[in-house]
Protein backbone atom coordinates (compact mmCIF):
# COMPACT_ATOMS: atom_id res chain seq x y z
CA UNK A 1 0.00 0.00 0.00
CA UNK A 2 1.37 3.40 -1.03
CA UNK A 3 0.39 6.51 0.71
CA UNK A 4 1.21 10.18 1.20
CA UNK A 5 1.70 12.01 4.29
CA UNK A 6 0.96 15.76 4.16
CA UNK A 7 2.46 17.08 7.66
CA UNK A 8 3.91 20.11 8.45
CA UNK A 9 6.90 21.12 6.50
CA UNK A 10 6.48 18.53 3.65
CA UNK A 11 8.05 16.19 6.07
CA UNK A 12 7.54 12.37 5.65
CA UNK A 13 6.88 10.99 8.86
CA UNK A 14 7.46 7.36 9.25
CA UNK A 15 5.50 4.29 10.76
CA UNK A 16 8.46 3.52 13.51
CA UNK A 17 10.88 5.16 14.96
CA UNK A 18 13.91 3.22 13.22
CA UNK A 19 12.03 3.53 9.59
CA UNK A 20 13.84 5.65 7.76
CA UNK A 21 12.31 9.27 6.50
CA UNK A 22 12.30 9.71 2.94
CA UNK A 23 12.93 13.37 1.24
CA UNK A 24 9.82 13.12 -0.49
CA UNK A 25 5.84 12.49 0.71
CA UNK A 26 5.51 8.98 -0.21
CA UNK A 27 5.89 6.79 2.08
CA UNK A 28 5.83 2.50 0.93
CA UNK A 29 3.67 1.06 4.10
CA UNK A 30 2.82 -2.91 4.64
CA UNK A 31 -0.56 -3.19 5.63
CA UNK A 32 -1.00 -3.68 9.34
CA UNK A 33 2.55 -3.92 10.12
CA UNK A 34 2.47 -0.98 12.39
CA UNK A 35 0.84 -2.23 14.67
CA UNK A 36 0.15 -5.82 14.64
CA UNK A 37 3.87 -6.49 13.65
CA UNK A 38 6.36 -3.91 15.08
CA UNK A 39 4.59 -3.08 17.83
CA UNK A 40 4.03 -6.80 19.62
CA UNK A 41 6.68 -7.02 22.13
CA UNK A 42 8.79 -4.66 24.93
CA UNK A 43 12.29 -4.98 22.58
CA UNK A 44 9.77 -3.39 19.49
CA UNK A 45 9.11 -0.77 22.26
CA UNK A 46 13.03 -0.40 23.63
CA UNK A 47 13.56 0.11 20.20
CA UNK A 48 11.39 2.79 19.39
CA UNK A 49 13.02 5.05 22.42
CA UNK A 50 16.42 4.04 20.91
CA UNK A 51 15.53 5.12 17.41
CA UNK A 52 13.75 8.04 18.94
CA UNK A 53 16.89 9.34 20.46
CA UNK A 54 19.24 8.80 17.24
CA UNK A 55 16.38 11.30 15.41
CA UNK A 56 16.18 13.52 18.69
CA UNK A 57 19.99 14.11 18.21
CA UNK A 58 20.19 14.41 14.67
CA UNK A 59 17.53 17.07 14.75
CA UNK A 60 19.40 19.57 17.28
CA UNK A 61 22.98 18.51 15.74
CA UNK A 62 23.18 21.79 14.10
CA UNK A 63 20.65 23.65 14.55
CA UNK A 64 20.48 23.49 18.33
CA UNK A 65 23.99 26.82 18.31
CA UNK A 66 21.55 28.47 15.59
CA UNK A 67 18.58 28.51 17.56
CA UNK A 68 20.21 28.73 21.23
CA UNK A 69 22.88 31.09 20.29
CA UNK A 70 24.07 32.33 17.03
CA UNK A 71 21.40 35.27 17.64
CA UNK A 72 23.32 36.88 21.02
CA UNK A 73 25.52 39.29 19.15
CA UNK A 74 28.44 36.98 20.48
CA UNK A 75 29.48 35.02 17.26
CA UNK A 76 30.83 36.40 14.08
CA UNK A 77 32.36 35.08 11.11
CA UNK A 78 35.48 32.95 11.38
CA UNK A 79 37.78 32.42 8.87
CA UNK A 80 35.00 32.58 6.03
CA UNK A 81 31.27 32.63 6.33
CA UNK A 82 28.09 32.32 4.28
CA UNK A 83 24.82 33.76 4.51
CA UNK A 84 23.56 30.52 6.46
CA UNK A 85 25.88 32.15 9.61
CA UNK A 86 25.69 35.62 8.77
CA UNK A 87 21.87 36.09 8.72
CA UNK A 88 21.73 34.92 12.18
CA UNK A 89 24.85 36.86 13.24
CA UNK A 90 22.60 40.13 11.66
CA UNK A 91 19.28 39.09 12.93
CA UNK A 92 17.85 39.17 9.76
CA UNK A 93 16.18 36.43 9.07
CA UNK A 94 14.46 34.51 6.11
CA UNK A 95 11.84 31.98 5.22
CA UNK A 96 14.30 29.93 3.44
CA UNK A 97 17.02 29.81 5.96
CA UNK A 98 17.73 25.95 6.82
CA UNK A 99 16.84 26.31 10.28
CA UNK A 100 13.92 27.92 9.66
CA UNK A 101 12.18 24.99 9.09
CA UNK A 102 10.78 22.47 12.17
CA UNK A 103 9.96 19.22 9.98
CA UNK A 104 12.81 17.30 11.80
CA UNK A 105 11.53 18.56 15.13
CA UNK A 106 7.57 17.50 14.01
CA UNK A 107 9.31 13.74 12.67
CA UNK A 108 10.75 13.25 16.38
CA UNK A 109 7.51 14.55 18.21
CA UNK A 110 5.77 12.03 15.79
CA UNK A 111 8.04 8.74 16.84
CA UNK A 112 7.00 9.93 19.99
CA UNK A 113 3.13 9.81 19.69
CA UNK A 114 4.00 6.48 18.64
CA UNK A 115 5.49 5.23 21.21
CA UNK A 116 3.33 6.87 23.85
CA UNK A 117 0.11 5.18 21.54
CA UNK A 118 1.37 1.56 21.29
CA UNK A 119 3.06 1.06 24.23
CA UNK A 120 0.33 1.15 26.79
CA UNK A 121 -1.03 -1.75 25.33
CA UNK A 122 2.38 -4.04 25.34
CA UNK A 123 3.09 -6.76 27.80
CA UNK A 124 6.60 -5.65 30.09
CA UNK A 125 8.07 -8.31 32.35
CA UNK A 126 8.42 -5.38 34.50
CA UNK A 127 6.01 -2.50 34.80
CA UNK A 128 8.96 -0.14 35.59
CA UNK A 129 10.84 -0.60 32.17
CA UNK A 130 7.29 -0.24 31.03
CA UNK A 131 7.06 3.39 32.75
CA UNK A 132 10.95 4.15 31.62
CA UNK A 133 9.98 4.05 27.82
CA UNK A 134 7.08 6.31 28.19
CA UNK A 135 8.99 8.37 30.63
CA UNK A 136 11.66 9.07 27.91
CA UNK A 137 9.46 9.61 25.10
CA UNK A 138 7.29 12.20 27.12
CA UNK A 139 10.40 13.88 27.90
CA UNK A 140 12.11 13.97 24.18
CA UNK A 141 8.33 15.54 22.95
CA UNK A 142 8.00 17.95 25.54
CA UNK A 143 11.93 19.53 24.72
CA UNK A 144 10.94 19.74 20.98
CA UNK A 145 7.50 21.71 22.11
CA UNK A 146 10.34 23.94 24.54
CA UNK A 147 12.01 24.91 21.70
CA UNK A 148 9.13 24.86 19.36
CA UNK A 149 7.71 27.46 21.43
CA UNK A 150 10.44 29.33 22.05
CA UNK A 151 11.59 29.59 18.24
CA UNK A 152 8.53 29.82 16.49
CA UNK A 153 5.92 30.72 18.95
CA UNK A 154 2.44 29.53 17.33
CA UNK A 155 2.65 26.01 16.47
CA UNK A 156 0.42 23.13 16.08
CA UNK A 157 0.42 20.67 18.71
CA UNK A 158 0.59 17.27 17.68
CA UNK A 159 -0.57 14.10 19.66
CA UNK A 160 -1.89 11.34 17.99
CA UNK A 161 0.58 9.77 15.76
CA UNK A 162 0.86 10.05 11.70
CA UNK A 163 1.45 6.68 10.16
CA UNK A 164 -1.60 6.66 7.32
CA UNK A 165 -2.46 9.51 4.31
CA UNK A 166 -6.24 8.42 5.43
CA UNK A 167 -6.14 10.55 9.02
CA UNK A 168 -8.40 13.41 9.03
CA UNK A 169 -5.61 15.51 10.70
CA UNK A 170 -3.33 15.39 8.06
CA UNK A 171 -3.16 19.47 7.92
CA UNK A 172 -2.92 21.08 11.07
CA UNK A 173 -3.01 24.61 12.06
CA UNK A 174 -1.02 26.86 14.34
CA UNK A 175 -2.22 26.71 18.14
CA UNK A 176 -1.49 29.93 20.42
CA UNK A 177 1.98 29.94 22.04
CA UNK A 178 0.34 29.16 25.58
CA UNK A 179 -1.04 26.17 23.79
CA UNK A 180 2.22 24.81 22.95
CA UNK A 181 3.73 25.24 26.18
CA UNK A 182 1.23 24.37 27.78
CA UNK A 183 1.52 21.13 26.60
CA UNK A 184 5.35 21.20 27.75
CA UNK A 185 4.21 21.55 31.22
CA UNK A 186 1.61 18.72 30.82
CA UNK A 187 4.59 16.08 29.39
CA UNK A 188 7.16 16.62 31.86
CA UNK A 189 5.24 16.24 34.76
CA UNK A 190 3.84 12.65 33.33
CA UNK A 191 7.72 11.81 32.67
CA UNK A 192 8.60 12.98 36.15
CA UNK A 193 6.03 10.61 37.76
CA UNK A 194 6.81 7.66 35.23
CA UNK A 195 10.17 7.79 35.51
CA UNK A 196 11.69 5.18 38.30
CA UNK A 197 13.93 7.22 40.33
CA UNK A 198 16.98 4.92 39.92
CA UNK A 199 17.43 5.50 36.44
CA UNK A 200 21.49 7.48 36.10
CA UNK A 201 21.17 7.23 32.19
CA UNK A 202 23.13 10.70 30.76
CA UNK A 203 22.39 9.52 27.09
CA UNK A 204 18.53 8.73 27.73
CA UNK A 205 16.01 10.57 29.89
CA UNK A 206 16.46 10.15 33.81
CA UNK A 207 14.92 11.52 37.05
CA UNK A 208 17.64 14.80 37.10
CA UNK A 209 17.25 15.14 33.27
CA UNK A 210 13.46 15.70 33.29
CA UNK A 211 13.80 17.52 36.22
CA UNK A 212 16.38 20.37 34.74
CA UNK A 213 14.34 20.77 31.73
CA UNK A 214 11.34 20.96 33.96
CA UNK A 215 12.57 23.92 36.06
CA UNK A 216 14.61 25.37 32.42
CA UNK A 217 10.74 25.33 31.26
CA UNK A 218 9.07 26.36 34.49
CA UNK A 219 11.86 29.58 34.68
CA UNK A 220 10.94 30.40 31.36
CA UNK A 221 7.40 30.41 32.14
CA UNK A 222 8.04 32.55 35.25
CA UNK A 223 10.33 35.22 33.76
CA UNK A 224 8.91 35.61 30.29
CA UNK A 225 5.35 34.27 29.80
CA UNK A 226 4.19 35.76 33.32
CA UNK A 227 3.88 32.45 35.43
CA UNK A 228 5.17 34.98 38.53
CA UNK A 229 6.22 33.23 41.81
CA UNK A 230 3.93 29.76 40.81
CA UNK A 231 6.23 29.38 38.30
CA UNK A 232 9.30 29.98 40.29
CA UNK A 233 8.59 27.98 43.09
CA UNK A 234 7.67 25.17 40.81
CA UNK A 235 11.47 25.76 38.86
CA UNK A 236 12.77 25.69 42.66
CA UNK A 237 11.32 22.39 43.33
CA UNK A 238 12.11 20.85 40.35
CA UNK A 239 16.14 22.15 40.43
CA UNK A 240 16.30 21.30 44.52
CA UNK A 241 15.89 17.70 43.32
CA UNK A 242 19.26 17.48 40.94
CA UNK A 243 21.06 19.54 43.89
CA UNK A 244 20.33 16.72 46.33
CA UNK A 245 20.94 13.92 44.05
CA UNK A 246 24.29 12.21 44.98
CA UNK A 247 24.80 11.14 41.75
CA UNK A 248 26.20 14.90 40.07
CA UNK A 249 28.63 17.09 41.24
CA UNK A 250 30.80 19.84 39.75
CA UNK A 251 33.64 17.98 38.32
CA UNK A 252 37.08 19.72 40.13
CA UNK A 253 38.46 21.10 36.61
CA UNK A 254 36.49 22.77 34.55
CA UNK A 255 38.09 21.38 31.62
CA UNK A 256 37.72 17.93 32.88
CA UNK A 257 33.87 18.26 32.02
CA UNK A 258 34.74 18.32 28.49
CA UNK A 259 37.29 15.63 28.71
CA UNK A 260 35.57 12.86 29.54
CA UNK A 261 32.21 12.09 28.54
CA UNK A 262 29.55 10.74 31.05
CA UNK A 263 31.15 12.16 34.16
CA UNK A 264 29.64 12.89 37.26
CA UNK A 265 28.95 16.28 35.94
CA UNK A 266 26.68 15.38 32.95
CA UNK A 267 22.71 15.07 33.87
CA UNK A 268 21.95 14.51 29.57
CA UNK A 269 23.71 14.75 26.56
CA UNK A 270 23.22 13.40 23.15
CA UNK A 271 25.59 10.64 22.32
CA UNK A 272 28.13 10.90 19.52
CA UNK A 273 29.90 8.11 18.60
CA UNK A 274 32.39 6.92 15.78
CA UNK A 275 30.95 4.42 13.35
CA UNK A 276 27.13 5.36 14.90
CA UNK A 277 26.95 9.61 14.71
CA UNK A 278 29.61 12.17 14.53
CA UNK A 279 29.53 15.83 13.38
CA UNK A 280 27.56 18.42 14.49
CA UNK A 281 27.80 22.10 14.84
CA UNK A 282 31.56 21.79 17.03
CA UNK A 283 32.92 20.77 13.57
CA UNK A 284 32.31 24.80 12.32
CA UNK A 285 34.76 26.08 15.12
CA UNK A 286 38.10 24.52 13.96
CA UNK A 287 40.61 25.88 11.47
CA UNK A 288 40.82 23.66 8.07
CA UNK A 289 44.60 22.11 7.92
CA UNK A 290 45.49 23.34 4.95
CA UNK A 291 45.77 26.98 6.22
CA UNK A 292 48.18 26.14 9.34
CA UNK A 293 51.90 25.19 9.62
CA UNK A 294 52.78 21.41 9.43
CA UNK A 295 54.52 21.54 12.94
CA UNK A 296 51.45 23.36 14.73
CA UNK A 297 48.82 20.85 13.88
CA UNK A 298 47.42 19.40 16.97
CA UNK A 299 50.27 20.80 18.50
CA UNK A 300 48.23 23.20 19.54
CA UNK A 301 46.37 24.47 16.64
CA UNK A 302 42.96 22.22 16.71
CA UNK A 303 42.47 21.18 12.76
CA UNK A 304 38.88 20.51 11.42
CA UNK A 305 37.11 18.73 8.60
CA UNK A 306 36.19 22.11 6.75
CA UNK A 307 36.04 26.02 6.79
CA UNK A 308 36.01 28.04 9.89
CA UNK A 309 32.54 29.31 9.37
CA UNK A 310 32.17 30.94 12.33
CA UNK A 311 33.73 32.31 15.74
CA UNK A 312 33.71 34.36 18.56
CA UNK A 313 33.73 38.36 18.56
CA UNK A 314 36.54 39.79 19.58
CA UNK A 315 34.08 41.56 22.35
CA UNK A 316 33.32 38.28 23.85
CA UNK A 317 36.44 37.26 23.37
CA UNK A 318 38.03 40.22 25.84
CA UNK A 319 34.85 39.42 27.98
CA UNK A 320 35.94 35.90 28.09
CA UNK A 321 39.46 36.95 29.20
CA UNK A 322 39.17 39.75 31.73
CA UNK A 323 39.76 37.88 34.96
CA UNK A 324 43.27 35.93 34.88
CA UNK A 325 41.94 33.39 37.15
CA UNK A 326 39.32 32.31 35.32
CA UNK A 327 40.25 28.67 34.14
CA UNK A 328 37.31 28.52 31.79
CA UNK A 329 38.43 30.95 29.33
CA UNK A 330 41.55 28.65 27.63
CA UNK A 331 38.62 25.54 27.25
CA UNK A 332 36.54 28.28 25.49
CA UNK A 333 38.69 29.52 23.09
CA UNK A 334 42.56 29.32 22.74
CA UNK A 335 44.94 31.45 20.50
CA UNK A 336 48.01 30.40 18.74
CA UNK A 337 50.39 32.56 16.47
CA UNK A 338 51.65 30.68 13.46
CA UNK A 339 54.63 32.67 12.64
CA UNK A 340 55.24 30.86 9.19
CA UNK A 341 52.49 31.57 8.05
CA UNK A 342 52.15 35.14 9.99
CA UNK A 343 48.48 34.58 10.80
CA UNK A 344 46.79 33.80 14.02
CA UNK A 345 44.42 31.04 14.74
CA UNK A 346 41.78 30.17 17.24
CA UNK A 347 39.76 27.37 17.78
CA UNK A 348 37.17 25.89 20.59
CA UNK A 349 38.12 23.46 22.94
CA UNK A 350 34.87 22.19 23.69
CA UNK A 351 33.43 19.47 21.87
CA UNK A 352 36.09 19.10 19.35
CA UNK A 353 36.37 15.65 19.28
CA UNK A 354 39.22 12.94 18.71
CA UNK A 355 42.46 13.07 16.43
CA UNK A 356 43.15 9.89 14.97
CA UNK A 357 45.49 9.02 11.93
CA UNK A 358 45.62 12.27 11.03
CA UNK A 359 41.78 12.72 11.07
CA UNK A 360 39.27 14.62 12.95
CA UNK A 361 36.52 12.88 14.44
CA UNK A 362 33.24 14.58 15.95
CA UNK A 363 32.54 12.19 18.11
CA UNK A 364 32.51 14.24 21.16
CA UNK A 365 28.89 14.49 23.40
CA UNK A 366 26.94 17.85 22.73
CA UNK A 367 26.36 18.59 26.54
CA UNK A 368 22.79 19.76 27.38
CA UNK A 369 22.80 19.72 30.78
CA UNK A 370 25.21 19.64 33.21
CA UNK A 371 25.02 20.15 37.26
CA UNK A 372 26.40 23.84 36.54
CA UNK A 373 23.09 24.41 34.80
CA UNK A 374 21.58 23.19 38.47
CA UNK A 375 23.83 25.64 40.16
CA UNK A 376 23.32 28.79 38.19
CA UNK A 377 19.78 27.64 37.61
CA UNK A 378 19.03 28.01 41.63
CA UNK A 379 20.53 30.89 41.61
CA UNK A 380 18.85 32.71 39.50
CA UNK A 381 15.42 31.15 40.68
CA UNK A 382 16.60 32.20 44.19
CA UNK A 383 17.00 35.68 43.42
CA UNK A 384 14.09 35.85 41.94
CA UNK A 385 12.28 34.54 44.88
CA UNK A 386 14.18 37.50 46.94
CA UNK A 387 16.29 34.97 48.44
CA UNK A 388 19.74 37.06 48.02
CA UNK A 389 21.87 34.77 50.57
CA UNK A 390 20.97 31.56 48.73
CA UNK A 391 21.59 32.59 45.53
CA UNK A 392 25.04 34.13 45.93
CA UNK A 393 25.73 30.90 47.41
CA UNK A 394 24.78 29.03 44.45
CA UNK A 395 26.65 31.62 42.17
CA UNK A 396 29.92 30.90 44.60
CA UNK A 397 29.86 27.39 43.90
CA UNK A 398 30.23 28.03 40.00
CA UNK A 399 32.39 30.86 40.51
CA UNK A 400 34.79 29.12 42.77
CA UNK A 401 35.85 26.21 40.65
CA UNK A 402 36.17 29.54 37.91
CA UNK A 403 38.78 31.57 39.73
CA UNK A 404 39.78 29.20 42.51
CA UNK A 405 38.55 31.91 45.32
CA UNK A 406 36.39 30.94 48.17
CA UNK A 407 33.10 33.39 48.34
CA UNK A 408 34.32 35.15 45.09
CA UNK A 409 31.10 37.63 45.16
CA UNK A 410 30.27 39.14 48.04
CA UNK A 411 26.80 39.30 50.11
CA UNK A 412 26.76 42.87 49.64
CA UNK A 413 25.82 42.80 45.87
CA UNK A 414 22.44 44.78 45.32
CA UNK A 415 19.74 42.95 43.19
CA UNK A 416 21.06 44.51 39.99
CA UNK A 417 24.38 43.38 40.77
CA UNK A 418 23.03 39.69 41.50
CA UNK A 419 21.28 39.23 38.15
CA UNK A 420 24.49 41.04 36.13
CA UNK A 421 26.41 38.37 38.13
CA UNK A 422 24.26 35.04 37.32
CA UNK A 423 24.08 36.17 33.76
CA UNK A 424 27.81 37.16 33.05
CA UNK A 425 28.80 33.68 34.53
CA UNK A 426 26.41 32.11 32.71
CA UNK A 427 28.08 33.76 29.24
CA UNK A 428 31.38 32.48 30.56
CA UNK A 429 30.61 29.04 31.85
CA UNK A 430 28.27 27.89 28.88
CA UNK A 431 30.14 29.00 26.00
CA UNK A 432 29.32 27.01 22.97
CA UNK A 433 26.73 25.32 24.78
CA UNK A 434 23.32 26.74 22.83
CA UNK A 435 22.19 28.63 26.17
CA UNK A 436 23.02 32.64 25.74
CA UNK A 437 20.31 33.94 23.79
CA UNK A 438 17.48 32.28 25.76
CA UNK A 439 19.38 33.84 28.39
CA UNK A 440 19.42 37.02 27.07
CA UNK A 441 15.61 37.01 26.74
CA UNK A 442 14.74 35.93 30.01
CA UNK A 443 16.70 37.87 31.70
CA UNK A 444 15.19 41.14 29.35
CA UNK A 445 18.38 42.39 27.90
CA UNK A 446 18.35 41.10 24.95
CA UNK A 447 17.80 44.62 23.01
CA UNK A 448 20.15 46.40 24.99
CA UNK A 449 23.42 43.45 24.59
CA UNK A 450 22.47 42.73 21.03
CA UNK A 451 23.68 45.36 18.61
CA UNK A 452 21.69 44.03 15.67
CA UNK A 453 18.05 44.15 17.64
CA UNK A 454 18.62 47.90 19.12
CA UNK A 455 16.13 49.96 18.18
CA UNK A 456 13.87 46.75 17.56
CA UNK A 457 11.87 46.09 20.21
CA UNK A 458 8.35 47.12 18.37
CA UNK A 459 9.09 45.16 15.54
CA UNK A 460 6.77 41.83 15.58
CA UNK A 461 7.88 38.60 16.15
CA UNK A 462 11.36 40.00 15.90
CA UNK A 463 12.59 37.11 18.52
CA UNK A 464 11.21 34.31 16.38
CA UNK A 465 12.44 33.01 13.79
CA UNK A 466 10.23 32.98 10.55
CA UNK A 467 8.84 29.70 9.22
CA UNK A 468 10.24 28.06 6.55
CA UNK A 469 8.38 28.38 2.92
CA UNK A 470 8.31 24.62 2.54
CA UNK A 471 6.03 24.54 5.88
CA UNK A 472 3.25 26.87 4.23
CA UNK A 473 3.78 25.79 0.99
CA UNK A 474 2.74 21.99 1.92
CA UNK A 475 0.12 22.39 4.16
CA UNK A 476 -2.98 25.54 3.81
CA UNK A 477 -3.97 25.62 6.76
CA UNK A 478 -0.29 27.13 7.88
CA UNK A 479 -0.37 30.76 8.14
């Protein structure tokens, strides 16, 4: 049976989550096999989560540094750029930009439905393994809705599961913002309370993962969407429960974080691994080998797989460096002098992968959330909740692994002081790391740090990003 799937975006959604997505709308289905055949057992369910979580990754592998940060007035171009970077880098955005468009976010919230449709009904050995699949796909739905939300705004909000051209649903329209996150609300706190509390996966949903995005979401809510103190005392509860959890600590070195992979520092991350995934948006921050000195490869000049498309401004870069103590600011960005070939070259130590016979290989985690995020998190949810003490406290904890000084700020800060403290060690500690321009927003600067949006703040929609022409184009009832 042949069929074709009209969703959002002119995406092809697919029966399971480990069928593969064609380019175009028709889709080759067996009859029945969704689910009388691949949905009969708890491996067909396993699966699903597994396959789930390769598209999940794949989805945000690039575009999560467009949507998170390429927008902050922070990046500029490196060693060449393109319209792709510069357009974000401008905040002038168009319909056809590549990450304008949310059909790969739609095809994960789709294996999703799935999952959370057929799995009720299959047979678990144990009930918690049961709860752990559901848990994890509520949890990778209600992050694409997040960032749905936050990039896009009106959205439609998608539950059921697209896997024949014969659903009446086939063309859905744009629900209200609050709709969309409302529904972000309603998914995490089912994952939270299906989730066993055992579960220490970094590569899969846990407890402390749900729980971070959960007070993320609920800070959000508080600080731009007017949730008020409800809000924050729900983002306090949430972030009080990865605080007390054993299991995560700052790691002594800040460098060490990006070192090893699944350390006690990580709460998620998505997994890149040779032979499975590599790539990603890391591989843009490197300097192509061609341009440098045989003797400096590697040693220290990191080498990449293609252009320098993009880097940091020399603003951020002096911001980055102001403090000698900070021990964050060489894992950010280093600087080397090639005097051969009289040029200077800089590169990002984060995420940058493994060197092996004279090959680069992006196989390094993209870190989502870490217990920093916890830290700084509190903080700022703290402050917020005029509870000055605490949240220094929680700032001191970042800052002293940073600078190596005990009580680095001071209890005498005022409140304006507090909040230009959480957010300038946010910009130091997460560089990279697709956090600073939701930052920006919620903490409302965003038109007075970025250069490009001065002068902007009437200007409709200017924080979203536009909607790609392929998503109108395919479905009418798109505005």
């Amino acid at each position: 049976m042949k069929v074709t799937l009209y969703l959002i975006a002119g995406m092809a959604t697919c029966s399971l989550a480990f069928h593969a997505c064609h380019d175009k709308l028709n889709v080759d289905l067996e009859s029945a096999i969704t689910a009388n055949s691949m949905w009969a057992s708890e491996g067909d369910a396993k699966a699903a989560v597994y396959g789930t979580f390769n598209k999940f990754r794949s989805t945000f592998s690039a575009a999560y540094i467009f949507w998170g940060e390429y927008r902050s007035g922070l990046w500029g171009a490196g060693l060449a750029t393109n319209a792709t970077y510069s357009d974000p880098f401008s905040n002038q955005l168009n319909s056809t930009h590549t990450h304008a468009n949310w059909a790969n976010l739609y095809t994960t919230i789709n294996d999703c439905n799935l999952i959370l449709k057929y799995t009720p009904n299959i047979q678990f050995t144990n009930e918690s393994e049961k709860n752990q699949v559901l848990a994890n796909a509520l949890f990778v739905r209600a992050f694409c809705y997040y960032w749905i939300g936050r990039v896009w705004g009106d959205a439609p909000v998608l539950l059921n599961g697209f896997e024949s051209g014969q659903q009446d649903d086939l063309y859905p329209s744009r629900e209200p913002a609050d709709r969309v996150f409302e529904q972000v609300g309603a998914d995490l706190h089912a994952a939270a309370g299906l989730m066993p509390d055992g579960v220490l996966d970094k590569d899969l949903a846990s407890k402390a993962a749900i729980n971070l995005l959960l007070a993320d979401y609920q800070l959000w809510m508080a600080k731009v969407r007017g949730g008020g103190t409800a809000s924050l005392n729900a983002a306090k509860q949430a972030v009080d429960q990865v605080l007390a959890n054993t299991n995560y600590s700052l790691m002594d070195n800040f460098a060490s974080v990006f070192a090893s992979e699944q350390n006690q520092e990580i709460v998620f991350a998505w997994s890149f691994v040779q032979d499975e995934y590599t790539g990603g948006y890391p591989a843009d921050f490197l300097v192509p080998l061609q341009y440098i000195s045989a003797e400096y490869i590697e040693n220290p000049i990191k080498v990449g797989t293609h252009q320098q498309w993009i880097f940091l401004t020399e603003d951020y870069k002096a911001f980055l460096s102001e403090d000698d103590r900070d021990r964050r600011t060489d894992v950010s960005f280093e600087t080397f002098f090639d005097a051969p070939k009289n040029s200077s070259f800089q590169w990002i130590n984060k995420f940058a992968g493994s060197w092996e016979n004279q090959t680069r290989i992006f196989d390094s985690d993209i870190v989502v959330y870490r217990y920093a995020d916890a830290l700084l998190m509190s903080a700022e949810i703290e402050h917020a909740l005029n509870n000055a003490p605490l949240a220094i406290e929680r700032l001191n904890e970042v800052a002293e692994r940073a600078y190596g000084v005990a009580d680095f700020y001071p209890n005498s800060l005022s409140p304006q002081e507090i909040d230009r403290a959480i957010l300038n060690e946010r910009k130091k500690e997460f560089v990279a790391e697709g956090k600073i321009w939701w930052d920006l927003i919620r903490f409302g600067v965003v038109f007075d740090e970025v250069p490009t949006l001065a002068g902007r703040e009437n200007e409709q929609g200017v924080l979203l990003w536009p909607l790609h022409d392929s998503s109108i184009n395919t479905n009418p009832n798109i505005q």
